[in-house]
PDB file of N, CA and C in Angstrom:
ATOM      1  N   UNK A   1       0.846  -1.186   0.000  1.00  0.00           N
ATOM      2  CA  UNK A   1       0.000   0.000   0.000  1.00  0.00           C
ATOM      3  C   UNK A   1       0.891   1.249   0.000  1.00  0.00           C
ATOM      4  N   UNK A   2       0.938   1.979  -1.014  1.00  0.00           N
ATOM      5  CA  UNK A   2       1.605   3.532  -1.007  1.00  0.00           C
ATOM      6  C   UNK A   2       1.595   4.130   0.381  1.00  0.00           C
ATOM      7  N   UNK A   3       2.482   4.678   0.695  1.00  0.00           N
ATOM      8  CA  UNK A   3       2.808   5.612   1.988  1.00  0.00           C
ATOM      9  C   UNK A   3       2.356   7.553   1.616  1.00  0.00           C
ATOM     10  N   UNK A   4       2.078   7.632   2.156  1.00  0.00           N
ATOM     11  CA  UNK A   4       1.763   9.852   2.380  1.00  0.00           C
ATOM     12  C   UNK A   4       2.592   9.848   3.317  1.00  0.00           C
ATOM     13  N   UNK A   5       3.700  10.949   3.055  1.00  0.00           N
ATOM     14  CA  UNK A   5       4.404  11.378   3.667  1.00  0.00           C
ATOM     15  C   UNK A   5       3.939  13.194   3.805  1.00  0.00           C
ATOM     16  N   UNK A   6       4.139  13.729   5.121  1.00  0.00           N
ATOM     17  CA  UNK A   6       3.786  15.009   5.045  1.00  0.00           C
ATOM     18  C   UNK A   6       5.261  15.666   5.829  1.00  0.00           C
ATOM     19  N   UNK A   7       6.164  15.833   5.312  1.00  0.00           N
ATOM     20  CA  UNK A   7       7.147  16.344   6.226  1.00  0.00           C
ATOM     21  C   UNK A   7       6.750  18.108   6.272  1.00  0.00           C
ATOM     22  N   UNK A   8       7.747  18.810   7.332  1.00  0.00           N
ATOM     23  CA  UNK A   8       7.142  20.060   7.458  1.00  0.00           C
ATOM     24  C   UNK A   8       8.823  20.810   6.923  1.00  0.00           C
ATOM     25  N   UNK A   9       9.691  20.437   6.266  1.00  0.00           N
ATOM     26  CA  UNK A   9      11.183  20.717   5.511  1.00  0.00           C
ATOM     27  C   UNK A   9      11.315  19.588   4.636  1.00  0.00           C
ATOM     28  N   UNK A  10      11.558  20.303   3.227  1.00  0.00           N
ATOM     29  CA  UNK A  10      12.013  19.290   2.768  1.00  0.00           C
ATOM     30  C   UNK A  10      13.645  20.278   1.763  1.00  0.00           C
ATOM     31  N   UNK A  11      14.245  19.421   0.929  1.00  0.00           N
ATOM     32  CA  UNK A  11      15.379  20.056   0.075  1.00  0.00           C
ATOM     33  C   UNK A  11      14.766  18.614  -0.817  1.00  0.00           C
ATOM     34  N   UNK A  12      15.215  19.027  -2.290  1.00  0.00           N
ATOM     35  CA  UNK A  12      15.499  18.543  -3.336  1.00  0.00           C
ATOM     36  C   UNK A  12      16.671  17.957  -3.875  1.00  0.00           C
ATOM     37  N   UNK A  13      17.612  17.186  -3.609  1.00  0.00           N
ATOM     38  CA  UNK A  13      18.297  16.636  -4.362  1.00  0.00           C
ATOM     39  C   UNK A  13      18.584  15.502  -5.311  1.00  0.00           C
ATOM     40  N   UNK A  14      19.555  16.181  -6.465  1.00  0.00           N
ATOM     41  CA  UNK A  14      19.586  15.963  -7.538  1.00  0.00           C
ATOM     42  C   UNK A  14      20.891  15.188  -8.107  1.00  0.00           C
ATOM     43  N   UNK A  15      20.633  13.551  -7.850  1.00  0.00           N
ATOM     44  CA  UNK A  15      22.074  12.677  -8.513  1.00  0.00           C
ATOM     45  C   UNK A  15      22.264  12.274  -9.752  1.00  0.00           C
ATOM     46  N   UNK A  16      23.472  12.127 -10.253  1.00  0.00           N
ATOM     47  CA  UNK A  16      23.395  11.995 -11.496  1.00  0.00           C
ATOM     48  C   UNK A  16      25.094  11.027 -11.696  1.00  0.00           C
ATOM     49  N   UNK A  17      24.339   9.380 -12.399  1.00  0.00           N
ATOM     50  CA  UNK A  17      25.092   8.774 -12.261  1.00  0.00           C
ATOM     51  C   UNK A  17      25.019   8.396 -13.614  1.00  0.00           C
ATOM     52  N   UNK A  18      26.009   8.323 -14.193  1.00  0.00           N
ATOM     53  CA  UNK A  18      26.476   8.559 -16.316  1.00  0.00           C
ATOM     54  C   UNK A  18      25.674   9.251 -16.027  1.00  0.00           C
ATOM     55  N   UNK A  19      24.310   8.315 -17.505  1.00  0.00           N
ATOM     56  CA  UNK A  19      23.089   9.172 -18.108  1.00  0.00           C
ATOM     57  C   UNK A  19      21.703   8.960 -17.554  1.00  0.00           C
ATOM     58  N   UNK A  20      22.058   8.633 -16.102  1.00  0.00           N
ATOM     59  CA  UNK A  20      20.864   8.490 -15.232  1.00  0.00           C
ATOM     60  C   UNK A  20      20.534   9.443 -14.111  1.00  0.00           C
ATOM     61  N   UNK A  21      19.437  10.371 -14.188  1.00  0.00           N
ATOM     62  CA  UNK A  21      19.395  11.649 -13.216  1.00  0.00           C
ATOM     63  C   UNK A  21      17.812  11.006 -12.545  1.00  0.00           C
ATOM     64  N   UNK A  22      18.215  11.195 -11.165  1.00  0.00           N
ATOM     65  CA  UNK A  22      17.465  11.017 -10.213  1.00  0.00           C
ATOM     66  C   UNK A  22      17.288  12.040  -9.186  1.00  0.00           C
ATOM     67  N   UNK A  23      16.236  12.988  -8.798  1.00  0.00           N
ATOM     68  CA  UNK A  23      15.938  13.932  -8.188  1.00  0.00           C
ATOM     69  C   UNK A  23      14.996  12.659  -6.943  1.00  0.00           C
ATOM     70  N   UNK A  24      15.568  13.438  -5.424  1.00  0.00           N
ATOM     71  CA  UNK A  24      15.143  12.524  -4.575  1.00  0.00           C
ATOM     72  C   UNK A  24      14.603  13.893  -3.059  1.00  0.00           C
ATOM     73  N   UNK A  25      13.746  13.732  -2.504  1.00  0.00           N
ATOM     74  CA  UNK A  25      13.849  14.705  -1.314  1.00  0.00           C
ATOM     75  C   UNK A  25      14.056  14.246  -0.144  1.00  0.00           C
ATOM     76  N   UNK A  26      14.721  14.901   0.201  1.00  0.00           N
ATOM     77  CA  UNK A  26      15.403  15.405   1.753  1.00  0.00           C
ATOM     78  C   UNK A  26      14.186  15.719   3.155  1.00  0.00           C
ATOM     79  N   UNK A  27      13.375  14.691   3.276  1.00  0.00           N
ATOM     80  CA  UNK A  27      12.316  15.291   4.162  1.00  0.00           C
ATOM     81  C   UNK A  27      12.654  15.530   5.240  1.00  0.00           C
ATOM     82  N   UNK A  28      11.829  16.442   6.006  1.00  0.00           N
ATOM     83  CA  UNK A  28      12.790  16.490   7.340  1.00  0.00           C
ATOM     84  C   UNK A  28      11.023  17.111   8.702  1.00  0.00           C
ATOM     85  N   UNK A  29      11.326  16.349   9.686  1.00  0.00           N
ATOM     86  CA  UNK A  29      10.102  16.416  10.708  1.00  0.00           C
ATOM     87  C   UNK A  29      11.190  17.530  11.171  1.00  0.00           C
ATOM     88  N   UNK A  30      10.838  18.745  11.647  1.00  0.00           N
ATOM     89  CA  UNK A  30      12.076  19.451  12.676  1.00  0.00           C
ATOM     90  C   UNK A  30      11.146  19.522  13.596  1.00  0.00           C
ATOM     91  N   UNK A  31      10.238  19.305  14.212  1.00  0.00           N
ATOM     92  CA  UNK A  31       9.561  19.395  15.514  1.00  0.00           C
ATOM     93  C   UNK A  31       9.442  18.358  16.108  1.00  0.00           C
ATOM     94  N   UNK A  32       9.768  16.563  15.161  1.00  0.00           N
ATOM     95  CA  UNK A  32       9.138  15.960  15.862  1.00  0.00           C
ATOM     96  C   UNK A  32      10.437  14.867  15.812  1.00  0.00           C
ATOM     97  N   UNK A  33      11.512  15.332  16.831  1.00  0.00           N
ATOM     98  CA  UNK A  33      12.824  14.245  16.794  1.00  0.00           C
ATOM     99  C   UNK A  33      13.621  14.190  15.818  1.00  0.00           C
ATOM    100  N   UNK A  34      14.109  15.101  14.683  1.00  0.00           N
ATOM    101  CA  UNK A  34      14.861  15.254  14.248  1.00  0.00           C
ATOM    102  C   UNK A  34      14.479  14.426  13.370  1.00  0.00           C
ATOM    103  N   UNK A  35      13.897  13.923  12.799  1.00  0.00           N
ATOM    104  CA  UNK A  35      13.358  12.688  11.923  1.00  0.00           C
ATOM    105  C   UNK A  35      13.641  13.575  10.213  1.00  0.00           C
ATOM    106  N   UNK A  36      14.468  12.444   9.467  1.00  0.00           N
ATOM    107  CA  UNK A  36      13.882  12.850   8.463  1.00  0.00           C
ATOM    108  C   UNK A  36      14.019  11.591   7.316  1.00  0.00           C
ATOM    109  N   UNK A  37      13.931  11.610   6.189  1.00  0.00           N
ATOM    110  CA  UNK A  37      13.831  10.670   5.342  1.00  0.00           C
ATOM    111  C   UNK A  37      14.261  10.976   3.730  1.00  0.00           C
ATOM    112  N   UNK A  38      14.693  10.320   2.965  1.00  0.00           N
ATOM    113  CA  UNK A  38      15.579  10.214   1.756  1.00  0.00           C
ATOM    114  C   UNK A  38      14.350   9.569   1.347  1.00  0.00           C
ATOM    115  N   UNK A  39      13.649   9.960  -0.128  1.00  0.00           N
ATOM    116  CA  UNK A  39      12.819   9.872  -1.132  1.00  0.00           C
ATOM    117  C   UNK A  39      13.413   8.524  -1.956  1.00  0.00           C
ATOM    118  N   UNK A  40      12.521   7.661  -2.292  1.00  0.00           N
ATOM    119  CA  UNK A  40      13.105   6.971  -3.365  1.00  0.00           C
ATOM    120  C   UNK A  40      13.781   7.321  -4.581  1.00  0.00           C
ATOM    121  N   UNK A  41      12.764   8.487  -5.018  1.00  0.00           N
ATOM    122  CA  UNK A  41      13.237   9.564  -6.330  1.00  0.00           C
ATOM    123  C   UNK A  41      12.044   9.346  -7.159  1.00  0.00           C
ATOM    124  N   UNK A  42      12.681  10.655  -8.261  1.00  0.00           N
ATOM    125  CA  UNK A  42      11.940  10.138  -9.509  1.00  0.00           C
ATOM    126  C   UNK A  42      12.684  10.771 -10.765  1.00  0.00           C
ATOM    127  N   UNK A  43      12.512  10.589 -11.621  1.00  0.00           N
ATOM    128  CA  UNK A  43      13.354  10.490 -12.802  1.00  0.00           C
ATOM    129  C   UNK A  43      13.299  12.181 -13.172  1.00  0.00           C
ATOM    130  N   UNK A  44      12.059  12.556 -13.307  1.00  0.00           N
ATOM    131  CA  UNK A  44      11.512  13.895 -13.590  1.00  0.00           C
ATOM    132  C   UNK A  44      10.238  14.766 -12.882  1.00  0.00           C
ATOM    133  N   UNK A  45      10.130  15.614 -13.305  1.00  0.00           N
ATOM    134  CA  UNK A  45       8.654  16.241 -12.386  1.00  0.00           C
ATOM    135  C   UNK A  45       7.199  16.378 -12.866  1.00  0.00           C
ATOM    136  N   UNK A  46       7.587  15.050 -13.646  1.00  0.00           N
ATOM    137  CA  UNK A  46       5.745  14.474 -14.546  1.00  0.00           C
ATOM    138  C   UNK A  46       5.304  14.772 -13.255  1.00  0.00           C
ATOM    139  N   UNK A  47       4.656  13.821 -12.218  1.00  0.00           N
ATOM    140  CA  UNK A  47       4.011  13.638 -11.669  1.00  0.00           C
ATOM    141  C   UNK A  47       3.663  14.592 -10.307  1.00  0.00           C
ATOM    142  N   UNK A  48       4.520  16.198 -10.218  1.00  0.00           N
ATOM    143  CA  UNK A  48       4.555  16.498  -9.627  1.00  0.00           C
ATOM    144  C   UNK A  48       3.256  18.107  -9.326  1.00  0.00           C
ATOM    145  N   UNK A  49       2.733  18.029  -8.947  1.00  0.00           N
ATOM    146  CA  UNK A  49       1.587  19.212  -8.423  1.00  0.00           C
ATOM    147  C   UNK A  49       1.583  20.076  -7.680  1.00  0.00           C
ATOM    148  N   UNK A  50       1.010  21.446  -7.449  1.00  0.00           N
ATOM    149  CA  UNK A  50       1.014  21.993  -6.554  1.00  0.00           C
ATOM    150  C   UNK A  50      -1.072  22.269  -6.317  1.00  0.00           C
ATOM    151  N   UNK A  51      -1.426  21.820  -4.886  1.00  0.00           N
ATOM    152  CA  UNK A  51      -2.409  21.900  -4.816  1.00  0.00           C
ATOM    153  C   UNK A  51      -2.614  22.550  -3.281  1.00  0.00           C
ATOM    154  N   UNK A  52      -3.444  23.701  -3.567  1.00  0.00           N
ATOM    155  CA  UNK A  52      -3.299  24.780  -2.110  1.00  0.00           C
ATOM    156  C   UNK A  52      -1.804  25.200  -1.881  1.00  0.00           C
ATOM    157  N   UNK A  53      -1.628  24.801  -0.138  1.00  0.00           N
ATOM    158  CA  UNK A  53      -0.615  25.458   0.108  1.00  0.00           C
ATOM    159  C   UNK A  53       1.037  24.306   0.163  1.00  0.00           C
ATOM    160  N   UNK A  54       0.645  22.929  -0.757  1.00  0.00           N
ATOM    161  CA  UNK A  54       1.814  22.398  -0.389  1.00  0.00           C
ATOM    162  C   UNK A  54       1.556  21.870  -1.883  1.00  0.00           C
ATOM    163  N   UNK A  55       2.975  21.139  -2.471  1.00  0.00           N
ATOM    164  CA  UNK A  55       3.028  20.263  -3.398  1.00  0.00           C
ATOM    165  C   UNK A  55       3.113  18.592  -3.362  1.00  0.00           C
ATOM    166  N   UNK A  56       2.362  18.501  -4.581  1.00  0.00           N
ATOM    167  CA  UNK A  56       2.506  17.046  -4.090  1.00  0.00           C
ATOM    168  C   UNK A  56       3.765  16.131  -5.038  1.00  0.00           C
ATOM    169  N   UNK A  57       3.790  15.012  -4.878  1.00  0.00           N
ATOM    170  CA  UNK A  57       5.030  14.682  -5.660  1.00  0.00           C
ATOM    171  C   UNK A  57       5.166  13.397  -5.675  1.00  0.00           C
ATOM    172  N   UNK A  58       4.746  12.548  -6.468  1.00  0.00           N
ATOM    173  CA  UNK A  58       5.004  10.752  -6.261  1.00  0.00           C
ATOM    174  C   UNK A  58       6.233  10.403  -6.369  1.00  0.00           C
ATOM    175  N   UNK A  59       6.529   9.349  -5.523  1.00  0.00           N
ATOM    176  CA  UNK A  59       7.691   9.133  -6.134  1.00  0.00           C
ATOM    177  C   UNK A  59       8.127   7.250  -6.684  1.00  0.00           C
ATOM    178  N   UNK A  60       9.316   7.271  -7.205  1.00  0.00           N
ATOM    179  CA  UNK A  60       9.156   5.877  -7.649  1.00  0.00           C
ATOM    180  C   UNK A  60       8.519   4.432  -6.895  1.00  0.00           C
ATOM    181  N   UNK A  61       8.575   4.368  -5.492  1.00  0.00           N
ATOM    182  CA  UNK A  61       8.456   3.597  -4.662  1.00  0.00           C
ATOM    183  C   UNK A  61       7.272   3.454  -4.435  1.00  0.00           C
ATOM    184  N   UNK A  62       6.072   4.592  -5.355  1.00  0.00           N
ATOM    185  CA  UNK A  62       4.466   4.500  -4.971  1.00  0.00           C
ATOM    186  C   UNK A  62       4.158   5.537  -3.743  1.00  0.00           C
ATOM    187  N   UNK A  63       4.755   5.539  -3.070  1.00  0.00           N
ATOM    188  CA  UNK A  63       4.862   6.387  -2.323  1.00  0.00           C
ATOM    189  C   UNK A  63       4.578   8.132  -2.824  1.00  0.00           C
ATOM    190  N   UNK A  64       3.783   9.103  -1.927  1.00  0.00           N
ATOM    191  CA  UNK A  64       3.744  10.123  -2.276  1.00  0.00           C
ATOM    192  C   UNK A  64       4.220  11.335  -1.042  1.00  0.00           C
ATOM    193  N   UNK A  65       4.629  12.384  -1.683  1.00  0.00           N
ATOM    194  CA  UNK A  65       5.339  13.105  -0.654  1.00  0.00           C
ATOM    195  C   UNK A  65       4.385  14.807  -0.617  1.00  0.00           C
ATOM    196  N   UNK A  66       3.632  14.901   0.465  1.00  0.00           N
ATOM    197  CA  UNK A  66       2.958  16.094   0.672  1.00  0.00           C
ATOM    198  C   UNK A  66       4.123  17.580   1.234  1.00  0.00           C
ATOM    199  N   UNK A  67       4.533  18.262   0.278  1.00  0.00           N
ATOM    200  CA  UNK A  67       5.389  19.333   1.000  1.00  0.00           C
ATOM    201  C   UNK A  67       4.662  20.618   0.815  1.00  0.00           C
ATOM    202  N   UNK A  68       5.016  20.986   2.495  1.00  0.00           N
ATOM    203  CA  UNK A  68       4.690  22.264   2.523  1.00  0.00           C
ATOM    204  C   UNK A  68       5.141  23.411   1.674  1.00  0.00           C
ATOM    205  N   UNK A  69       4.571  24.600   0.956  1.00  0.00           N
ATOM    206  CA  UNK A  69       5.454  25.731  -0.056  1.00  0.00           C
ATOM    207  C   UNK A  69       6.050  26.235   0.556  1.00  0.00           C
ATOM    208  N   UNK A  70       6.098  26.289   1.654  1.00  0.00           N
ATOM    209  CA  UNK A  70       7.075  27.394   2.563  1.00  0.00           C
ATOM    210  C   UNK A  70       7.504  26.416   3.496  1.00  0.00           C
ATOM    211  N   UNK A  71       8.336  25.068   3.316  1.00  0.00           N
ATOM    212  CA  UNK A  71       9.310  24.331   3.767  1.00  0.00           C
ATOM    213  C   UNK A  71      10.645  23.675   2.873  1.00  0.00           C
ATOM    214  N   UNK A  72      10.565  24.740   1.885  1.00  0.00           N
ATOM    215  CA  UNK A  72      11.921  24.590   1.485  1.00  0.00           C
ATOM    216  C   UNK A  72      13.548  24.560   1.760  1.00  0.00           C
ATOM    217  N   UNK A  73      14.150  24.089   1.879  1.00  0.00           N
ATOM    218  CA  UNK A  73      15.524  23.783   2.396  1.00  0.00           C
ATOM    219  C   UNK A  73      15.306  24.657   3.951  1.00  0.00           C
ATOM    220  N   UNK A  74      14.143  23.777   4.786  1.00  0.00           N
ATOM    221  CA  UNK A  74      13.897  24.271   6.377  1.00  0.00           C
ATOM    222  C   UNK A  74      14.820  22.680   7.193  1.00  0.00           C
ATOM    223  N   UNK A  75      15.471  22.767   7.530  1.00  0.00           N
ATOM    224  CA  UNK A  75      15.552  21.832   8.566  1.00  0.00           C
ATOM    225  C   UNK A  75      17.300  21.877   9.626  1.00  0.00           C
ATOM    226  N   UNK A  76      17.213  20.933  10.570  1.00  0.00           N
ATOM    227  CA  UNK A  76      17.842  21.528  11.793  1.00  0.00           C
ATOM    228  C   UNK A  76      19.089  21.278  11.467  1.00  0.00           C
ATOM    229  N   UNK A  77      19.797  21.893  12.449  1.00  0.00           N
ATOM    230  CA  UNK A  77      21.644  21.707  12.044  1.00  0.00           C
ATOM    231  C   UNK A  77      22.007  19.974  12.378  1.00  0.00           C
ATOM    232  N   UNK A  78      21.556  19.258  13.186  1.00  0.00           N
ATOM    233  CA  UNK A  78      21.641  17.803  12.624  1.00  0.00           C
ATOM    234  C   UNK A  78      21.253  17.374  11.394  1.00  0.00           C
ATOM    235  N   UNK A  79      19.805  17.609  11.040  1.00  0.00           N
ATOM    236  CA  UNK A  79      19.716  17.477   9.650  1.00  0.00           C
ATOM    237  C   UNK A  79      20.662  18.033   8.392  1.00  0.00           C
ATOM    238  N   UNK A  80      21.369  18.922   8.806  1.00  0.00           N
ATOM    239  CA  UNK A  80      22.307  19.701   8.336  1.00  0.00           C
ATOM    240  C   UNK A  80      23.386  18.477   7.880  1.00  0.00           C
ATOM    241  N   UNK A  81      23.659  17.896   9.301  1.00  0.00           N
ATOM    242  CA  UNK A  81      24.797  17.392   9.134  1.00  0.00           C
ATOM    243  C   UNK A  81      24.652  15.883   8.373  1.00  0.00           C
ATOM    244  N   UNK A  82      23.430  15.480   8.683  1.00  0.00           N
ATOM    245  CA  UNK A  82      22.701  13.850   7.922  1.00  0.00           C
ATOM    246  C   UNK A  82      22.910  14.311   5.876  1.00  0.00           C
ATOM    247  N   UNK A  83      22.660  15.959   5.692  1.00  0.00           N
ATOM    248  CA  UNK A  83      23.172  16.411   4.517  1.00  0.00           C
ATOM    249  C   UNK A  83      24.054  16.032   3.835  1.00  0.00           C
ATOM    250  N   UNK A  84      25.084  16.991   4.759  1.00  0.00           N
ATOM    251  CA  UNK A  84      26.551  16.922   4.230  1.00  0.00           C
ATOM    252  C   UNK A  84      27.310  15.303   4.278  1.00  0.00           C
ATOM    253  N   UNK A  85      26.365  14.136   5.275  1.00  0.00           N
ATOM    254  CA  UNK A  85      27.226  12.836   5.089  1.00  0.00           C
ATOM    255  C   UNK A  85      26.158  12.595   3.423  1.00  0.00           C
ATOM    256  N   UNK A  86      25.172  12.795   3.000  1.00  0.00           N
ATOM    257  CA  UNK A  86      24.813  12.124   2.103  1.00  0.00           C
ATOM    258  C   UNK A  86      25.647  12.534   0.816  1.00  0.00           C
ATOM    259  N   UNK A  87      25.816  14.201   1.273  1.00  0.00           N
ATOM    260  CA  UNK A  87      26.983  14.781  -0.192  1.00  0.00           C
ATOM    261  C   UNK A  87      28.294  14.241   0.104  1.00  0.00           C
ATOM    262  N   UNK A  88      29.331  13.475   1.378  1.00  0.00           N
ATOM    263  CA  UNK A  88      30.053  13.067   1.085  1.00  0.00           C
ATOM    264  C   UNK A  88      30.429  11.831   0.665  1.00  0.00           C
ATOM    265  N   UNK A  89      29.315  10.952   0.850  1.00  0.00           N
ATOM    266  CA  UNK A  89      29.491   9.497   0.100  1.00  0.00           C
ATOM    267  C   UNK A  89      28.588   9.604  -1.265  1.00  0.00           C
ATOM    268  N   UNK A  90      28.212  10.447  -1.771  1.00  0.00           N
ATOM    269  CA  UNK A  90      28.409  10.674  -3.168  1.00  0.00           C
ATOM    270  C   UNK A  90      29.363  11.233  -3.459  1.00  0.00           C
ATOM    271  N   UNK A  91      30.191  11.798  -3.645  1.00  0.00           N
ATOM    272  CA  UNK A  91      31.745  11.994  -3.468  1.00  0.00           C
ATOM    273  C   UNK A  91      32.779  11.045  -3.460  1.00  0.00           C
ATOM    274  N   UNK A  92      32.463  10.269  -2.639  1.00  0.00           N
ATOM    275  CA  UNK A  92      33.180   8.723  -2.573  1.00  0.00           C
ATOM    276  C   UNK A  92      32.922   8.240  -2.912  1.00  0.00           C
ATOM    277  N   UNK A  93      31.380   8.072  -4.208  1.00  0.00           N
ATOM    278  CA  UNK A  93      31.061   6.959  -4.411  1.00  0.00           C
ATOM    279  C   UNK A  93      31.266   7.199  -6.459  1.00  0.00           C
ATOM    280  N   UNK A  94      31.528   8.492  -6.199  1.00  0.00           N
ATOM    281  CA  UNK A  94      31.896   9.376  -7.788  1.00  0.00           C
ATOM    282  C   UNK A  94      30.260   9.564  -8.432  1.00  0.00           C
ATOM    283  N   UNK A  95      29.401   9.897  -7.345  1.00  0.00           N
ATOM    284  CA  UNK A  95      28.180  10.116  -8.087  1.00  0.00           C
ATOM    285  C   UNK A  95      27.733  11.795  -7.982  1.00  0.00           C
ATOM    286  N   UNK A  96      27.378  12.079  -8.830  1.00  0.00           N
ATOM    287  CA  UNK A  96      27.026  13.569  -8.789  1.00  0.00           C
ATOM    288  C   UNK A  96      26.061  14.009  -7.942  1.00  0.00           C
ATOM    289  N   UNK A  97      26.167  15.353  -7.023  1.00  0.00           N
ATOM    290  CA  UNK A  97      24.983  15.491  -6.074  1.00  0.00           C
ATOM    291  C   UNK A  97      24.788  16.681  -5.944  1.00  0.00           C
ATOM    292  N   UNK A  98      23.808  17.497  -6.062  1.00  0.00           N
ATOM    293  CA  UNK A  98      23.573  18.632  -6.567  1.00  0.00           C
ATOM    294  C   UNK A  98      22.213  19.173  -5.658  1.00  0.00           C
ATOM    295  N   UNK A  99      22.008  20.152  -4.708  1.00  0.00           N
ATOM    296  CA  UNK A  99      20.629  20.665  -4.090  1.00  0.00           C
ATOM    297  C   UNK A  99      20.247  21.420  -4.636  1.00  0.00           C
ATOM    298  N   UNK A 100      19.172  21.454  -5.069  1.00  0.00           N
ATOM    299  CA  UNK A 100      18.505  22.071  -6.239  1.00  0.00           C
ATOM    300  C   UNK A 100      17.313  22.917  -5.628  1.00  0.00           C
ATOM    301  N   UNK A 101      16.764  24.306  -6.185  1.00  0.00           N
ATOM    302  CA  UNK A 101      16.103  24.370  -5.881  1.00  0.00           C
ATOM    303  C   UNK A 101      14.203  24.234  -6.918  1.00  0.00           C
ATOM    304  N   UNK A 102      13.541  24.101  -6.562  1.00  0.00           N
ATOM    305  CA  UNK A 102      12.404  23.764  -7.137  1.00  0.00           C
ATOM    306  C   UNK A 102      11.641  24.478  -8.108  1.00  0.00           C
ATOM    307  N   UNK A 103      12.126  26.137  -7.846  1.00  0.00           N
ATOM    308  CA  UNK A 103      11.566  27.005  -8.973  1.00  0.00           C
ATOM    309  C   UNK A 103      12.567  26.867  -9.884  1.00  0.00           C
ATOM    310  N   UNK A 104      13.808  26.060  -9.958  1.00  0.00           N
ATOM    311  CA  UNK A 104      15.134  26.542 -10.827  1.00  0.00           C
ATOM    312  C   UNK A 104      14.130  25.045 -11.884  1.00  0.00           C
ATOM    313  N   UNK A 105      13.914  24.272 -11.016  1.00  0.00           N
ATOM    314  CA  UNK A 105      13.789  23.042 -12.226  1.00  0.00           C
ATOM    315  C   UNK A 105      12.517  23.141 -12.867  1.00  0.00           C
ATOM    316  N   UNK A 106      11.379  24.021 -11.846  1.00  0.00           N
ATOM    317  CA  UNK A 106      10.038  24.140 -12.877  1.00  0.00           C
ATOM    318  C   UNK A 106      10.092  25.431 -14.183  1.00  0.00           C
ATOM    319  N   UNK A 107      11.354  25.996 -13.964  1.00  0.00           N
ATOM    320  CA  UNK A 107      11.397  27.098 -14.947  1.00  0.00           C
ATOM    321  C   UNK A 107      12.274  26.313 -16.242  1.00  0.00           C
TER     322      UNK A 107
END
């Protein structure tokens, strides 16, 4: 059964391994334990909406991700740091990793 995810921060990032680009989000609970979660991905932003005040966004796993419009790259300096380990083992792993922001890719 598909999962709804509603985080209240999320970031966008964007890997790119050869000729395979995978945009994945960065969810992040900051009120409720530091919680956050890595998106399965999705290839592109077919499936992606904005309805009221958050967007919605499926992603490969069936799974769908409810983000708030005004929780863009919001989350805590641990989450900060759960970041910077995901940009350094793409680094080590020679895969491209890129935080993107969301009006750059719908324009």
């Amino acid at each position: 059964m598909p999962t709804s995810h509603h985080p209240d921060g999320w970031t966008i990032l964007k890997f790119i391994e050869g000729e395979k680009v995978v945009y994945k989000i960065f969810a992040t609970w900051r009120w409720d334990n530091d919680i956050w979660r890595l998106s399965s991905g999705a290839e592109d932003l077919c499936g992606l909406s904005k309805i009221g005040d958050e967007f919605i966004w499926p992603q490969a796993s069936g799974s769908t991700y409810h983000l708030p419009v005004d929780g863009e790259h919001c989350y805590t300096a641990y989450q900060g740091m759960v970041l910077e380990n995901i940009k350094t083992r793409c680094v080590d792993e020679k895969v491209e990793f890129e935080i993107v922001k969301l009006s750059d890719l719908l324009n």
